[in-house]
C-alpha atoms as a PDB file:
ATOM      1  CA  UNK A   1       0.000   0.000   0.000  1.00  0.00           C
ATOM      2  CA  UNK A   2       1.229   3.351  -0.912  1.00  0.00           C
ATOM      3  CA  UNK A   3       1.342   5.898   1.912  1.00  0.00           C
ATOM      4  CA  UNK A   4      -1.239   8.493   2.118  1.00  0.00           C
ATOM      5  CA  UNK A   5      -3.433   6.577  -0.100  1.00  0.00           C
ATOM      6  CA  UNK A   6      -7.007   4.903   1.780  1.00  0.00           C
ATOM      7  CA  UNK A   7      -8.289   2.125   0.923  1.00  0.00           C
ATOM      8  CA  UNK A   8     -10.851   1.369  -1.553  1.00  0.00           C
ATOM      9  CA  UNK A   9     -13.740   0.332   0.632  1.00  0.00           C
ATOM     10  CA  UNK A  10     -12.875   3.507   2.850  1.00  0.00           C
ATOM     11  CA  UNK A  11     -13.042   5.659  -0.219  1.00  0.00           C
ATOM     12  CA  UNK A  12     -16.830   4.428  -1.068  1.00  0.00           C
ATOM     13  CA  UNK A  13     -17.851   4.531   2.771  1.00  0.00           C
ATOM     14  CA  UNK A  14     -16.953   8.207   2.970  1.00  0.00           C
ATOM     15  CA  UNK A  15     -18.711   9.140  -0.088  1.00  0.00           C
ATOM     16  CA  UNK A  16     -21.596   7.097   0.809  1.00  0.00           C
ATOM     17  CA  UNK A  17     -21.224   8.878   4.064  1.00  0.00           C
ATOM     18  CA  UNK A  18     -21.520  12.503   2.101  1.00  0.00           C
ATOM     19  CA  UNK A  19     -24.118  12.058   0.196  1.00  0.00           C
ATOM     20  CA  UNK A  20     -26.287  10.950   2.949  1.00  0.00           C
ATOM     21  CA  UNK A  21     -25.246  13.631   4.378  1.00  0.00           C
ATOM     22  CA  UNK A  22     -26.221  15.957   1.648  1.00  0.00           C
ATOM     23  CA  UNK A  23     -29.415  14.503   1.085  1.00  0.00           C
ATOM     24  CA  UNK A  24     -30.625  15.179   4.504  1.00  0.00           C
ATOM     25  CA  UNK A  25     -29.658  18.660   4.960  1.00  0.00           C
ATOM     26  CA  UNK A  26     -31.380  18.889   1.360  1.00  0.00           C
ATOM     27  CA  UNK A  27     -34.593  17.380   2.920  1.00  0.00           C
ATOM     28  CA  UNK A  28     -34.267  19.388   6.495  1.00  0.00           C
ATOM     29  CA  UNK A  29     -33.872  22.695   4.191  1.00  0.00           C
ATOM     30  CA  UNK A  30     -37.430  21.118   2.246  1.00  0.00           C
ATOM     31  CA  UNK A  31     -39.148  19.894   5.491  1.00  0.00           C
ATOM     32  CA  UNK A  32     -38.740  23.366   6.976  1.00  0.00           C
ATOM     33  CA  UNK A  33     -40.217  25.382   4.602  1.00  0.00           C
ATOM     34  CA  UNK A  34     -43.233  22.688   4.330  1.00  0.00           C
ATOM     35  CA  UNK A  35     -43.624  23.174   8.237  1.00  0.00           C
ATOM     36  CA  UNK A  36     -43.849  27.269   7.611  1.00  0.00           C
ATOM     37  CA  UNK A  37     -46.213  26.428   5.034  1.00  0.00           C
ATOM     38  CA  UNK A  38     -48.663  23.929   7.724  1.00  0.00           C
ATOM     39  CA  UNK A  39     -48.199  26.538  10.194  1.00  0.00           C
ATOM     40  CA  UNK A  40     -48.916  29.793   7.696  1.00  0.00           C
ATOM     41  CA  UNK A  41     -51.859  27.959   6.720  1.00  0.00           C
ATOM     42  CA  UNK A  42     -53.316  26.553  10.044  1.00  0.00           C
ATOM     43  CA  UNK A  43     -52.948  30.234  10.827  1.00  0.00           C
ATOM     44  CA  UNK A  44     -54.609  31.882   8.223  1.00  0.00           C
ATOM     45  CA  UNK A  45     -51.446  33.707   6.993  1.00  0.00           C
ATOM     46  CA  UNK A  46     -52.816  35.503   3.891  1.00  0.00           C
ATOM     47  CA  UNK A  47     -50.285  35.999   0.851  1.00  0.00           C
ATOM     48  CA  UNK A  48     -50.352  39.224   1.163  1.00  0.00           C
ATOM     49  CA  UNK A  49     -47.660  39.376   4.339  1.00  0.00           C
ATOM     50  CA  UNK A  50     -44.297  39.448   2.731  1.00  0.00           C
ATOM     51  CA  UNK A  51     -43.114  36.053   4.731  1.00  0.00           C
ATOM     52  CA  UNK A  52     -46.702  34.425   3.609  1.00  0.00           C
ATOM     53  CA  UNK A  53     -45.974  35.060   0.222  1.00  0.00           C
ATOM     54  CA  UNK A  54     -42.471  33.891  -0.174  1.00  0.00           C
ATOM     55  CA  UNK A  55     -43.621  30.074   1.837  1.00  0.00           C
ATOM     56  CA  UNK A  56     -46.787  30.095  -0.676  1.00  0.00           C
ATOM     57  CA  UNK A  57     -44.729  31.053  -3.730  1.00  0.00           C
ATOM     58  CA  UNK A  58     -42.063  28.431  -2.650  1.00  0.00           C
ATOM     59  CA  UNK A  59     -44.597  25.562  -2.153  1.00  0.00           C
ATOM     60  CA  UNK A  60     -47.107  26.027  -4.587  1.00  0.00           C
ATOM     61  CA  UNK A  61     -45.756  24.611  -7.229  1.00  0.00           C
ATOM     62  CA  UNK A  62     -45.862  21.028  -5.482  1.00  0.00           C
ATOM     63  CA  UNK A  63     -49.181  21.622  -3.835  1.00  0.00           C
ATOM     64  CA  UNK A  64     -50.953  22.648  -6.909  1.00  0.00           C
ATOM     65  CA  UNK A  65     -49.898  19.721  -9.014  1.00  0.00           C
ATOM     66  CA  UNK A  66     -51.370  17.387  -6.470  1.00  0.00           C
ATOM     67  CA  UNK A  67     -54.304  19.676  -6.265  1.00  0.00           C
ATOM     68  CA  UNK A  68     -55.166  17.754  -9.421  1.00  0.00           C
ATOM     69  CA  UNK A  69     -55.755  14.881  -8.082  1.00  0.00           C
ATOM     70  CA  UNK A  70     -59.692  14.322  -7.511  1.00  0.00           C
ATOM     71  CA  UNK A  71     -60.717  15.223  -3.534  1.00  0.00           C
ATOM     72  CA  UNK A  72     -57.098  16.794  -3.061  1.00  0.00           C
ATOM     73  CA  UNK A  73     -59.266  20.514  -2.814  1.00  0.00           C
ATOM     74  CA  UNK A  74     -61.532  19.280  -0.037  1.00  0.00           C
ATOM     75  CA  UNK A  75     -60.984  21.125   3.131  1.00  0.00           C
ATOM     76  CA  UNK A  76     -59.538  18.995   5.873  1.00  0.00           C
ATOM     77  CA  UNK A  77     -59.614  21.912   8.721  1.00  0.00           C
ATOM     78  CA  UNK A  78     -59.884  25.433   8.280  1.00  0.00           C
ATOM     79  CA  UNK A  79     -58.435  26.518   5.041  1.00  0.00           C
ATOM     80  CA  UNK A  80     -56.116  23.534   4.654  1.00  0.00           C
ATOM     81  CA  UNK A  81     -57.132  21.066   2.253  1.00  0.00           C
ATOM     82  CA  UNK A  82     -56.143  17.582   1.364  1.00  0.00           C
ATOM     83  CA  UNK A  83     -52.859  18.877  -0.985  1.00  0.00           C
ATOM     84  CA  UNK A  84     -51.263  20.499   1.990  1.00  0.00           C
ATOM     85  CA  UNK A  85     -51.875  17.454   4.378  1.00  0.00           C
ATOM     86  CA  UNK A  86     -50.271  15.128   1.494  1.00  0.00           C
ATOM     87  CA  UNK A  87     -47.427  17.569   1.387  1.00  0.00           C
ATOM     88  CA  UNK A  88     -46.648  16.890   5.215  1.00  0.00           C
ATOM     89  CA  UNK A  89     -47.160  12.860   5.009  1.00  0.00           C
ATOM     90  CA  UNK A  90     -44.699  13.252   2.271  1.00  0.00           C
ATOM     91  CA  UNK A  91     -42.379  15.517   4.500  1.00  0.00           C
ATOM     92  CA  UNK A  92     -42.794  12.832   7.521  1.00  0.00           C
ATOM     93  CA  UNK A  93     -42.662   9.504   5.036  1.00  0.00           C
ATOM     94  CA  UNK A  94     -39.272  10.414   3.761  1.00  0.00           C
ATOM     95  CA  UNK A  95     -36.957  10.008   6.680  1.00  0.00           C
ATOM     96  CA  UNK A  96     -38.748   6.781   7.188  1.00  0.00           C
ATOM     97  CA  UNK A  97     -37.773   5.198   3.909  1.00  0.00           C
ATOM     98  CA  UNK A  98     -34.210   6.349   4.847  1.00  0.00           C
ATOM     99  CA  UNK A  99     -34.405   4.243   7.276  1.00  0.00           C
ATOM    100  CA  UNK A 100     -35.620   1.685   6.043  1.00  0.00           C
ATOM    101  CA  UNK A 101     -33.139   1.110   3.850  1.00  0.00           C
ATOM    102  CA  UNK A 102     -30.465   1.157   6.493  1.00  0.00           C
ATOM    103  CA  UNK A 103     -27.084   1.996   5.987  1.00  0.00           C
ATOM    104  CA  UNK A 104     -26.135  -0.765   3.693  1.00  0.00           C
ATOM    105  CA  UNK A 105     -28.502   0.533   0.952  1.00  0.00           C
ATOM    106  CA  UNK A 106     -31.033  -1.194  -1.214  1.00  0.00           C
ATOM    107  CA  UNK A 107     -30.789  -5.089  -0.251  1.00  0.00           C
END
């Protein structure tokens, strides 16, 4: 073995290691702003409060596509509707199929 050099396996641990690492502060960064987004709207945050706005304009895009699916408009409790509650089973499903898979990957 050369010196300085790691070992193969090491070498695919610690980028295995990186990317999971990545990929959760990617969903932490998502799950956040779907939080803001359950609590603007179990407030009644309108869009017209700057902070409203910029959750709305961030999550819309998801929320409306699965608007399209039939019964996803109904309204669950106060102005929060089916889409939104989808949105947060998706937020709380994710770390669970992390998990899941463990830490060896797919088997």
């Amino acid at each position: 073995m050369v010196l300085g050099s790691r070992p193969v396996r090491q070498n695919q641990t610690l980028r295995s290691q990186v990317a999971m690492e990545l990929l959760l502060n990617g969903y932490a960064a998502v799950a956040t702003v779907v939080a803001l987004r359950l609590v603007l709207v179990v407030l009644g945050v309108s869009e017209r409060v700057w902070f409203g706005g910029f959750i709305y304009r961030l999550t819309d895009p998801v929320v409306n596509a699965m608007a399209v699916v039939p019964g996803a408009q109904h309204l669950v409790a106060g102005s929060m509707t089916m889409a939104d509650l989808t949105l947060v089973a998706l937020m709380i499903l994710f770390p669970l199929g992390l998990v899941a898979l463990g830490p060896s990957g797919r088997r």
